[in-house]
C-alpha atoms as a PDB file:
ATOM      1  CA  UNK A   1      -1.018  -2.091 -20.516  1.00  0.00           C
ATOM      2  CA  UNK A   2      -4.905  -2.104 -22.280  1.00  0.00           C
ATOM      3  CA  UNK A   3      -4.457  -0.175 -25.743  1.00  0.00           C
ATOM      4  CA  UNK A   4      -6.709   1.940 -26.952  1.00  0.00           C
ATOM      5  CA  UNK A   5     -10.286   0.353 -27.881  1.00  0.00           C
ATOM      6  CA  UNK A   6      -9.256  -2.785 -26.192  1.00  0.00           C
ATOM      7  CA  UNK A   7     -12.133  -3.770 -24.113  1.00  0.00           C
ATOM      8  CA  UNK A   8      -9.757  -5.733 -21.883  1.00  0.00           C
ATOM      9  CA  UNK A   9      -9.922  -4.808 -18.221  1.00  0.00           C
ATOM     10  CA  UNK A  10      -6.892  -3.352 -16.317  1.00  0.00           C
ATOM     11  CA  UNK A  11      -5.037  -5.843 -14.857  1.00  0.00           C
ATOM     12  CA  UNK A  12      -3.242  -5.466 -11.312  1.00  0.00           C
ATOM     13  CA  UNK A  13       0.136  -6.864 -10.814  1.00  0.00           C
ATOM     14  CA  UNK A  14       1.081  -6.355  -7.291  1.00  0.00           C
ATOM     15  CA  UNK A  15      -2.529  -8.136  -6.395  1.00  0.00           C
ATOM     16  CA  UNK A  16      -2.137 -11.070  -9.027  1.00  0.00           C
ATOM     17  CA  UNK A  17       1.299 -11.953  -7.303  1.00  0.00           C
ATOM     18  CA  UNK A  18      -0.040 -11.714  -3.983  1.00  0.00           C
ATOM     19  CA  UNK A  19      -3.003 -13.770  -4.665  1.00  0.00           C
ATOM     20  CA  UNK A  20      -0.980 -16.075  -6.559  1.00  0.00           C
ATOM     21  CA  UNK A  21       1.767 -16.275  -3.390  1.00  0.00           C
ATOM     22  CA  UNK A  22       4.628 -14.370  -4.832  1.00  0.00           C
ATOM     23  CA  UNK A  23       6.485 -11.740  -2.796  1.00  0.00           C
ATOM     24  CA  UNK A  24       6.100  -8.337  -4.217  1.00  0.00           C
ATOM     25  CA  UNK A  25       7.686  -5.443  -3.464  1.00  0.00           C
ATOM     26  CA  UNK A  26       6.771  -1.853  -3.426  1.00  0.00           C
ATOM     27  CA  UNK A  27       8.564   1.656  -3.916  1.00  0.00           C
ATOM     28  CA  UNK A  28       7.564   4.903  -1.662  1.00  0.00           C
ATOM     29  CA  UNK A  29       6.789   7.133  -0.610  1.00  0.00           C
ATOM     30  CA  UNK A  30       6.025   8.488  -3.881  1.00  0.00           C
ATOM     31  CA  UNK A  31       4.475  12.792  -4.434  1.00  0.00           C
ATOM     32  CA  UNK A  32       5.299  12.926  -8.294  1.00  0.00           C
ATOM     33  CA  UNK A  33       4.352  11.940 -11.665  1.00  0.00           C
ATOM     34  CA  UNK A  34       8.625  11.943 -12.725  1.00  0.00           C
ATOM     35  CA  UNK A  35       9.469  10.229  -9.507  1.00  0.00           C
ATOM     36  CA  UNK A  36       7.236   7.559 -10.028  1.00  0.00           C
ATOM     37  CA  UNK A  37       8.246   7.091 -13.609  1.00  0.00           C
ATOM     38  CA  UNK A  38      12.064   6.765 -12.919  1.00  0.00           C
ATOM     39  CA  UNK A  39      11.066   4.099 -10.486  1.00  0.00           C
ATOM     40  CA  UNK A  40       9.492   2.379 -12.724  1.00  0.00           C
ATOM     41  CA  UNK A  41      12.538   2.316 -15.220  1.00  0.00           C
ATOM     42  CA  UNK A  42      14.733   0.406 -12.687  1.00  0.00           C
ATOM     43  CA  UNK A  43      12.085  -2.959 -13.143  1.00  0.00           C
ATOM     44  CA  UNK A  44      12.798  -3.922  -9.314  1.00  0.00           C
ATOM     45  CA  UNK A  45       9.230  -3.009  -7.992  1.00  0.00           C
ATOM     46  CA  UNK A  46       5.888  -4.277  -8.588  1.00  0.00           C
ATOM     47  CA  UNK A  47       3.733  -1.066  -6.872  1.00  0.00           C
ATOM     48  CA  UNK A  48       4.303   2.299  -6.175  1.00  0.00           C
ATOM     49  CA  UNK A  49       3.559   3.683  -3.018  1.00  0.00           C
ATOM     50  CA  UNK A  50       1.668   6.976  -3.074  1.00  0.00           C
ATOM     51  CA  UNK A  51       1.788   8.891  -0.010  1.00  0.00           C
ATOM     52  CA  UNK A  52      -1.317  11.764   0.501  1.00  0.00           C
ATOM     53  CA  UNK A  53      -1.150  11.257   4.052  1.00  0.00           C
ATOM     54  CA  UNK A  54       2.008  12.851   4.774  1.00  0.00           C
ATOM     55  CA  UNK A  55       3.113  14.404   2.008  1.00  0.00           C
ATOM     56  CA  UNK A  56       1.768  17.139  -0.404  1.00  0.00           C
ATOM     57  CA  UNK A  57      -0.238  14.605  -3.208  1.00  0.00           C
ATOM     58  CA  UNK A  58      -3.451  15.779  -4.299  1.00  0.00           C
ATOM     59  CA  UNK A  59      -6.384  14.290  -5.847  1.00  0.00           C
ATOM     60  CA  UNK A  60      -5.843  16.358  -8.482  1.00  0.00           C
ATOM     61  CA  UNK A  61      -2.255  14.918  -9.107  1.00  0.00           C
ATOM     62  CA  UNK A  62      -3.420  11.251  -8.678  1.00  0.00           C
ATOM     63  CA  UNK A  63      -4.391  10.960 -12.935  1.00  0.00           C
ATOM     64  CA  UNK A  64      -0.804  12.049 -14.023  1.00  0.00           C
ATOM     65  CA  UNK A  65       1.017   9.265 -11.375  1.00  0.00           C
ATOM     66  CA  UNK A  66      -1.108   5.908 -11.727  1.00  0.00           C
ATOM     67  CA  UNK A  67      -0.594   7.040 -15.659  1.00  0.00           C
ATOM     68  CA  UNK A  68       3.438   7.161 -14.772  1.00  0.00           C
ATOM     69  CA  UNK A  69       2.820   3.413 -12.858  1.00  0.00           C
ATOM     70  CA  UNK A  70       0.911   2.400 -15.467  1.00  0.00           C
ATOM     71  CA  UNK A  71       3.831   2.861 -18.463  1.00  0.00           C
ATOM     72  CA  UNK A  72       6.159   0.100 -16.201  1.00  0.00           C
ATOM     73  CA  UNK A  73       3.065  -1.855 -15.176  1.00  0.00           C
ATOM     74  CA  UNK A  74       2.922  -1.327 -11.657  1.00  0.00           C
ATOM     75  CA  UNK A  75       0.682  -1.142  -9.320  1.00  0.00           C
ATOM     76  CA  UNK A  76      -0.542   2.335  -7.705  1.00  0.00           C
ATOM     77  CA  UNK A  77      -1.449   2.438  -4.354  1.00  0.00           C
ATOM     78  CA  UNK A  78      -2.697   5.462  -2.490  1.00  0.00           C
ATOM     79  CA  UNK A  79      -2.028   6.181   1.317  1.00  0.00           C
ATOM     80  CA  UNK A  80      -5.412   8.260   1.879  1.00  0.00           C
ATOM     81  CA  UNK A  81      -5.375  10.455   4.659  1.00  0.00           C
ATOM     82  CA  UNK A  82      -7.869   9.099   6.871  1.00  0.00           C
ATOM     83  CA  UNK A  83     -10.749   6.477   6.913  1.00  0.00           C
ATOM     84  CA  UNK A  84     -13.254   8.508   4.859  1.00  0.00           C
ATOM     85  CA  UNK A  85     -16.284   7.009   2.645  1.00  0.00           C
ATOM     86  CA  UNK A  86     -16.047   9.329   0.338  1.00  0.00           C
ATOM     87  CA  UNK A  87     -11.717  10.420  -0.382  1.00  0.00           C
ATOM     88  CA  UNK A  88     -11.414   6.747  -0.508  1.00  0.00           C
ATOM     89  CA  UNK A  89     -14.142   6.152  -3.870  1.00  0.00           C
ATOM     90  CA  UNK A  90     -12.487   9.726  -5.059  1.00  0.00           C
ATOM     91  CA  UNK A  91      -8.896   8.262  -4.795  1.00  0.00           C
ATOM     92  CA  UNK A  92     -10.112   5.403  -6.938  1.00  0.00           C
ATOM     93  CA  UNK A  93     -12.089   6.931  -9.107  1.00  0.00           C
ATOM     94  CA  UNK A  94      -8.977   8.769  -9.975  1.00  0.00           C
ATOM     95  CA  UNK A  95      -7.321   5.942 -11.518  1.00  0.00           C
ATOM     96  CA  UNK A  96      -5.337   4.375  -9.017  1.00  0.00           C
ATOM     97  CA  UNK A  97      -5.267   0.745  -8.421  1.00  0.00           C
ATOM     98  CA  UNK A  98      -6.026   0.582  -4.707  1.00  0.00           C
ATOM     99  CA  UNK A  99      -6.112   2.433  -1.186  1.00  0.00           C
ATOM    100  CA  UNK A 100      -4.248   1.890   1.441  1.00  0.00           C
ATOM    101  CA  UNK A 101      -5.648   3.140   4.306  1.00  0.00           C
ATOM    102  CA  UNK A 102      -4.759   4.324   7.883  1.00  0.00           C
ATOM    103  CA  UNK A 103      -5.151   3.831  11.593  1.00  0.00           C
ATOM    104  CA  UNK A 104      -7.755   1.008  10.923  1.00  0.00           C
ATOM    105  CA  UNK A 105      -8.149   0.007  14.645  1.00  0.00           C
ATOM    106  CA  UNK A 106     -11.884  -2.082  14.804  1.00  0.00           C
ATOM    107  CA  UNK A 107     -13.691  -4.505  12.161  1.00  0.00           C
ATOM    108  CA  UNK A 108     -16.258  -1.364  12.209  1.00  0.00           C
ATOM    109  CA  UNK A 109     -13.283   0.298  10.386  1.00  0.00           C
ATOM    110  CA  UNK A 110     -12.307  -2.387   7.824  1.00  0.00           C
ATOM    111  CA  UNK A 111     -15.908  -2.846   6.973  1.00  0.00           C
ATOM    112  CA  UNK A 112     -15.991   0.871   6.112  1.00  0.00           C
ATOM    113  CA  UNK A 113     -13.122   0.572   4.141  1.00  0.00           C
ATOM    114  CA  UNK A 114     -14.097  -2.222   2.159  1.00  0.00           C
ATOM    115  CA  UNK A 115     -18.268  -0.308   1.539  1.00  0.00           C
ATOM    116  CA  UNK A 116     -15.937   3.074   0.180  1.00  0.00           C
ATOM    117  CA  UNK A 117     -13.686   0.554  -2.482  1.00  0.00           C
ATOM    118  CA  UNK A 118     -16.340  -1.823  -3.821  1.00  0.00           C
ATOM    119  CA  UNK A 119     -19.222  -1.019  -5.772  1.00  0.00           C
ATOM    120  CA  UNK A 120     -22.832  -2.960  -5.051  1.00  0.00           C
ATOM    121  CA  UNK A 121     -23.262  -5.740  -3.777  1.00  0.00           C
ATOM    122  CA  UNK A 122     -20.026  -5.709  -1.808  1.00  0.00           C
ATOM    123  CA  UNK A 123     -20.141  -2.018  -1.016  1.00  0.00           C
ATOM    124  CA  UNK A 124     -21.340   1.297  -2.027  1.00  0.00           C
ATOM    125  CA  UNK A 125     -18.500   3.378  -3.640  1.00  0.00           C
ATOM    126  CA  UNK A 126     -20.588   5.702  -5.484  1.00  0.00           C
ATOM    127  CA  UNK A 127     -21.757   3.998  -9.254  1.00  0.00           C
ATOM    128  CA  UNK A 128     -19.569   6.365 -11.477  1.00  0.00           C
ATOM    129  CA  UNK A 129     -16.537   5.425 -13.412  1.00  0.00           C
ATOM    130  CA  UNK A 130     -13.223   7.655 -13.387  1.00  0.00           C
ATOM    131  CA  UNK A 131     -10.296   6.889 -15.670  1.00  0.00           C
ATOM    132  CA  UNK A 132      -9.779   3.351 -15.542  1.00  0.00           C
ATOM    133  CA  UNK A 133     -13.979   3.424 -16.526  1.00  0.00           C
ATOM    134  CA  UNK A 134     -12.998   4.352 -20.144  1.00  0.00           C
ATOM    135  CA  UNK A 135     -13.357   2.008 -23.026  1.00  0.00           C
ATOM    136  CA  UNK A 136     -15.805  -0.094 -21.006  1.00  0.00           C
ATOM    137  CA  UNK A 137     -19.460  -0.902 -20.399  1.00  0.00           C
ATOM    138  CA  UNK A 138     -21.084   0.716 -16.881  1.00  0.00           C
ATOM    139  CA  UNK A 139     -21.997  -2.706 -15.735  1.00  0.00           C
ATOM    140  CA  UNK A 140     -18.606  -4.124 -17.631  1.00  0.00           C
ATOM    141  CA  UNK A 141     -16.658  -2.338 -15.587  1.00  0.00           C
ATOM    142  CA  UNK A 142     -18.300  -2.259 -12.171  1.00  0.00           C
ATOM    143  CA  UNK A 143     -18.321  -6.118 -12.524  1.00  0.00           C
ATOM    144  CA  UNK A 144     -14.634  -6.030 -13.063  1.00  0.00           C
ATOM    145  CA  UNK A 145     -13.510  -3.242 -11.084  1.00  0.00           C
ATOM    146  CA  UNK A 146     -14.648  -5.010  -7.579  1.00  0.00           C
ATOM    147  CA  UNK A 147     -11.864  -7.383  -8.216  1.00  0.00           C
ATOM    148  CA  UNK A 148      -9.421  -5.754  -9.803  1.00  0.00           C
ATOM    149  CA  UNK A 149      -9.083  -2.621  -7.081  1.00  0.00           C
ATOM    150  CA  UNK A 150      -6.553  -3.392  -4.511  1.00  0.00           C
ATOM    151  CA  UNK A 151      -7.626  -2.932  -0.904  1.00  0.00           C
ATOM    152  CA  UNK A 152      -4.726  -2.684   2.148  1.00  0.00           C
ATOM    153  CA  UNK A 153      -5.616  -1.630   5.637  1.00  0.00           C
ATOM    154  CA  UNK A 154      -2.930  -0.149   8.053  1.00  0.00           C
ATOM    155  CA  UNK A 155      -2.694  -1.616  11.598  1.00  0.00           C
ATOM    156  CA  UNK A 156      -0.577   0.684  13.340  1.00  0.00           C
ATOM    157  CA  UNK A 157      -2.171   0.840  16.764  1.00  0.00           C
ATOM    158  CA  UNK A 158      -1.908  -1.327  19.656  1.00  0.00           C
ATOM    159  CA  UNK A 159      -5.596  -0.625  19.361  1.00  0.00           C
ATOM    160  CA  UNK A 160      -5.412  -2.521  16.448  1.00  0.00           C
ATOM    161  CA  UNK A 161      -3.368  -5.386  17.146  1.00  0.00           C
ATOM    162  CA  UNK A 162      -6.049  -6.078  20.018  1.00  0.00           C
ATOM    163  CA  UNK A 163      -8.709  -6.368  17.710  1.00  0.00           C
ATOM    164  CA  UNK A 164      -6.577  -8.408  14.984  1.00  0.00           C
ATOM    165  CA  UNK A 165      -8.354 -10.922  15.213  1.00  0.00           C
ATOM    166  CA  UNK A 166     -11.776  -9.342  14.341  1.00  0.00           C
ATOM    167  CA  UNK A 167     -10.445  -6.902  11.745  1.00  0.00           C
ATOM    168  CA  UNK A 168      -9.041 -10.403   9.698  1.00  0.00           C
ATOM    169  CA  UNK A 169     -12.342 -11.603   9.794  1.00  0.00           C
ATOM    170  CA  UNK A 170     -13.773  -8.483   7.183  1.00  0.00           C
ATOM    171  CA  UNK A 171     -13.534  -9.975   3.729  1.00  0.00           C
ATOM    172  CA  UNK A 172     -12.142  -8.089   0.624  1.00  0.00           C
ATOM    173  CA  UNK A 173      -8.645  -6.707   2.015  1.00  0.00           C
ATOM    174  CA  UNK A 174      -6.314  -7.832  -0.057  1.00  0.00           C
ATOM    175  CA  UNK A 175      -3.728  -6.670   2.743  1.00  0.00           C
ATOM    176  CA  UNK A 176      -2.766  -5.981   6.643  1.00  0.00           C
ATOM    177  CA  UNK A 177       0.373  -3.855   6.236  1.00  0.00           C
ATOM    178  CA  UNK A 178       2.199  -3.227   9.815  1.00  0.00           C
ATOM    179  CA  UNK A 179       3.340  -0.120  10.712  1.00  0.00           C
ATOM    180  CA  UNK A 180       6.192   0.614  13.318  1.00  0.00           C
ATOM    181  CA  UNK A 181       6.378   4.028  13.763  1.00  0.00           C
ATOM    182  CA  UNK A 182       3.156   4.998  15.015  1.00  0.00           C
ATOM    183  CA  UNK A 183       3.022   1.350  16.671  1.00  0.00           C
ATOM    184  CA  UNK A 184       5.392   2.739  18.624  1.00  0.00           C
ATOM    185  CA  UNK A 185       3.974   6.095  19.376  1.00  0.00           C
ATOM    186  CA  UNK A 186       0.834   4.239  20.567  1.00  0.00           C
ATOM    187  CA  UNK A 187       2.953   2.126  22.980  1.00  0.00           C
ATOM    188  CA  UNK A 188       4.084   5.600  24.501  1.00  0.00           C
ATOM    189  CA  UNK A 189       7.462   4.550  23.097  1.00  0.00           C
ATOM    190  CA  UNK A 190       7.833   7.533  20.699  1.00  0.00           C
ATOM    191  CA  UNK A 191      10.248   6.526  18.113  1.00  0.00           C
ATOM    192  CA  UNK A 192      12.240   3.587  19.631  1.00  0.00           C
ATOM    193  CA  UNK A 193      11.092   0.960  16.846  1.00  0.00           C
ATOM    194  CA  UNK A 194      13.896  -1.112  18.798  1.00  0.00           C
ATOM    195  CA  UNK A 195      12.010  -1.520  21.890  1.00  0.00           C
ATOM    196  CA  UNK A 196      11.372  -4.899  22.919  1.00  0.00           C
ATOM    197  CA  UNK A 197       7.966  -4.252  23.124  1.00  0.00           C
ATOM    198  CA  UNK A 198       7.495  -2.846  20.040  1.00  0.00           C
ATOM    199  CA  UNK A 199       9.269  -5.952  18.381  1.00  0.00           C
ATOM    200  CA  UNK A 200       6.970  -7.982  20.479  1.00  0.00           C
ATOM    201  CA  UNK A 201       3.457  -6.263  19.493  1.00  0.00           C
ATOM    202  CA  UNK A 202       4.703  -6.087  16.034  1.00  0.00           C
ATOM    203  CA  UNK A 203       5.579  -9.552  15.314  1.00  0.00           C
ATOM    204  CA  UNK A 204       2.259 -10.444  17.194  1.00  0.00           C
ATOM    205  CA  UNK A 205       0.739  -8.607  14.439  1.00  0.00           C
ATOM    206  CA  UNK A 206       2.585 -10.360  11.571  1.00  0.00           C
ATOM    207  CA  UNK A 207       1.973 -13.480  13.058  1.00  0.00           C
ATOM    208  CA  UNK A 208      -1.894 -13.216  13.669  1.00  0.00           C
ATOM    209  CA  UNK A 209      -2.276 -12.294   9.894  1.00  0.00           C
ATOM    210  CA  UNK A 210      -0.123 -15.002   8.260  1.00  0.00           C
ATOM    211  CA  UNK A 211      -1.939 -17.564  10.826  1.00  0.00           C
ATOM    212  CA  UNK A 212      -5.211 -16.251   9.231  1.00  0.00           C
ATOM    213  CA  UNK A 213      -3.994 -17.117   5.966  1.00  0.00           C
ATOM    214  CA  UNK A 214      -4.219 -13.195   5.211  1.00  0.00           C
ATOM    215  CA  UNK A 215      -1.338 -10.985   3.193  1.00  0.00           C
ATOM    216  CA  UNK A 216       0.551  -9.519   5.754  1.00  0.00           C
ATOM    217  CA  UNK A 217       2.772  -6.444   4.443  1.00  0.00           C
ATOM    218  CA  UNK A 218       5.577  -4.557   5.907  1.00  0.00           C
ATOM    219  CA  UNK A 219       8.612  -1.976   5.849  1.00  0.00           C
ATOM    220  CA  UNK A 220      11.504  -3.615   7.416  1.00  0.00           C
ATOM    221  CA  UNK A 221      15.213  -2.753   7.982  1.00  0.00           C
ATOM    222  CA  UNK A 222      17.683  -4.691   5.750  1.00  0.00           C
ATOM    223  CA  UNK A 223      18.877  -6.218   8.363  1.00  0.00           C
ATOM    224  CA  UNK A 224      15.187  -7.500   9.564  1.00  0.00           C
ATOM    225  CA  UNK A 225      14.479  -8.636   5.600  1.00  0.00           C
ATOM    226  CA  UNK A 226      15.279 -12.200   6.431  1.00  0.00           C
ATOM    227  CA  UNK A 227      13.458 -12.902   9.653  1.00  0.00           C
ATOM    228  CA  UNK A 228      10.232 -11.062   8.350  1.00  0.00           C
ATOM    229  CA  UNK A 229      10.122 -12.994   5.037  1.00  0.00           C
ATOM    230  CA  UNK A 230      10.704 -16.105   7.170  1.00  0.00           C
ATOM    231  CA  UNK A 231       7.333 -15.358   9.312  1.00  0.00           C
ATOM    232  CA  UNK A 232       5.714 -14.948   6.440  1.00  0.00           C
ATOM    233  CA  UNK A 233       5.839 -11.165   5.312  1.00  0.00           C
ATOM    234  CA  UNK A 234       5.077 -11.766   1.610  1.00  0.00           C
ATOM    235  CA  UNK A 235       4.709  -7.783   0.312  1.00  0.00           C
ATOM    236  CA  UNK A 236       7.754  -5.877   1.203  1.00  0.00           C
ATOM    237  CA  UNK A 237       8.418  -1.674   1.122  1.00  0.00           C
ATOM    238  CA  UNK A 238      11.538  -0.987   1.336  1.00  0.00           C
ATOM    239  CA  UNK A 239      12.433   2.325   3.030  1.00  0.00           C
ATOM    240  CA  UNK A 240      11.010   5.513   1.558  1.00  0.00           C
ATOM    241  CA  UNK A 241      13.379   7.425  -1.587  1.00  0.00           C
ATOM    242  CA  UNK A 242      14.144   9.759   1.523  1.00  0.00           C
ATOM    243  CA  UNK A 243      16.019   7.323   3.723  1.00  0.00           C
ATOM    244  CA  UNK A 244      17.527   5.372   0.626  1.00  0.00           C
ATOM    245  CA  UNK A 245      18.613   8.720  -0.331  1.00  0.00           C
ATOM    246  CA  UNK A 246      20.218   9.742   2.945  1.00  0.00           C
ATOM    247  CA  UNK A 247      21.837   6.019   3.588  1.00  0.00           C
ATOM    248  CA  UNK A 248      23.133   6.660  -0.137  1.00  0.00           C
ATOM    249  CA  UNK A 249      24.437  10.022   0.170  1.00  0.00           C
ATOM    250  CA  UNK A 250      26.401   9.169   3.478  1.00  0.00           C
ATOM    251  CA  UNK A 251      27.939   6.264   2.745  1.00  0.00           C
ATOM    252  CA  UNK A 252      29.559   8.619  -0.420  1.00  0.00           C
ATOM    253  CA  UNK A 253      30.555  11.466   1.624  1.00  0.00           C
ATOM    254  CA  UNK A 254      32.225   9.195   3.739  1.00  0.00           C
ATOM    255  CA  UNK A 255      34.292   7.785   1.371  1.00  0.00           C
ATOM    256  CA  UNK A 256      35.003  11.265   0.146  1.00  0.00           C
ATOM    257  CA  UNK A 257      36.128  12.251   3.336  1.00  0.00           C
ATOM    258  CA  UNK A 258      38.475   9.175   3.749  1.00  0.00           C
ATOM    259  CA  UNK A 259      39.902   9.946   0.399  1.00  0.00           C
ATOM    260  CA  UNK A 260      41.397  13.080   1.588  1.00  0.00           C
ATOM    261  CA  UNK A 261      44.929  13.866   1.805  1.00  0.00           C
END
């Protein structure tokens, strides 16, 4: 972590590893400042997931929980809530180390994403600083900053996975992360992740982005972990605290219940 007066610029782990070819893997879906820092005492993750599109995070909140990433040295990653120019340069502004952002179905979209996240000439995030500004030069840390943020994209839309090939072509993402649920939703199959032809669209998806020589991320079952890093998956979430939480808590009160007399 940069110490005070050091003119070194914030470094971000979970995109070094990536770049570098290293599977990483990330911890969600994170609404609190103490949540984030117990995770970060574990040292099994490198990036927290931050969830403001379906949970209660505000902007507000965002200072106080890349500060709580940034004691362990992980990354912070914000789920905005929508493909919008200007939450996306807010998000970052608030010190956060990238976006990740939702139901990105067209290159239109990823080129949007990409002008909100990078300053001039890439893009045109608005020429202020926010936290991670401090202890730098303007033009010090613009420079810097274009590299260092970490930008994902979420295809989660058969939508999507039709224009793959287009949306890979928009430089700058740093990620594709594949997304079952609402995959499946768009497939009219609801919830049944298990559908053949959800299992079919999705892999399509994995397998377009590692043929483009692109980061492809996912959340996969344990039982999926293998086949998924064997196609190529090389940034992994596992399952949200809620679900670990639940799998947790009924494997105990199962053996509680055995127990009994």
């Amino acid at each position: 972590m940069r110490q005070a007066g050091s003119k070194e610029v914030d470094t971000n782990r979970l995109k070094r590893k990536l770049m570098a070819g290293e599977l990483s893997l990330i911890s969600g879906n994170h609404e609190s400042a103490d949540m984030i820092d117990f995770v970060g005492s574990l040292g099994l993750f490198d990036g927290v997931w931050i969830d403001m599109q379906h949970g209660p995070v505000s902007v507000e909140s965002l200072p106080d929980m890349s500060r709580a990433a940034d004691l362990w040295g992980l990354t912070s990653l914000v789920r905005v809530r929508a493909i919008d120019h200007a939450l996306i340069g807010l998000t970052i502004a608030a010190g956060v180390h990238g976006v990740l952002v939702p139901r990105v179905n067209t290159k239109a979209d990823a080129e949007l994403v990409v002008d909100a996240a990078k300053f001039a000439p890439i893009g045109h995030r608005a020429a202020s600083g926010g936290r991670r500004s401090y202890g730098h030069s303007t033009d010090e840390y613009h420079r810097n900053a274009n590299d260092a943020t970490f930008v994902a994209v979420m295809i989660e839309d058969i939508v999507a996975i039709e224009n793959l090939p287009e949306i890979l072509t928009v430089p700058h993402i740093d990620m594709f992360f594949v997304a079952h649920y609402d995959l499946a939703h768009s497939l009219g199959l609801q919830s049944d992740v298990e559908n053949p032809r959800l299992v079919e669209a999705y892999d399509r998806a994995v397998e377009l982005i590692v043929g483009a020589g692109k980061v492809a991320g996912a959340v996969v079952k344990e039982t999926e972990l293998q086949k998924y890093l064997s196609m190529g998956v090389s940034c992994v979430k596992v399952p949200g605290w809620q679900a670990l939480f639940a799998s947790a808590a009924r494997s105990f009160a199962k053996k509680v219940e055995s127990s009994r007399v």
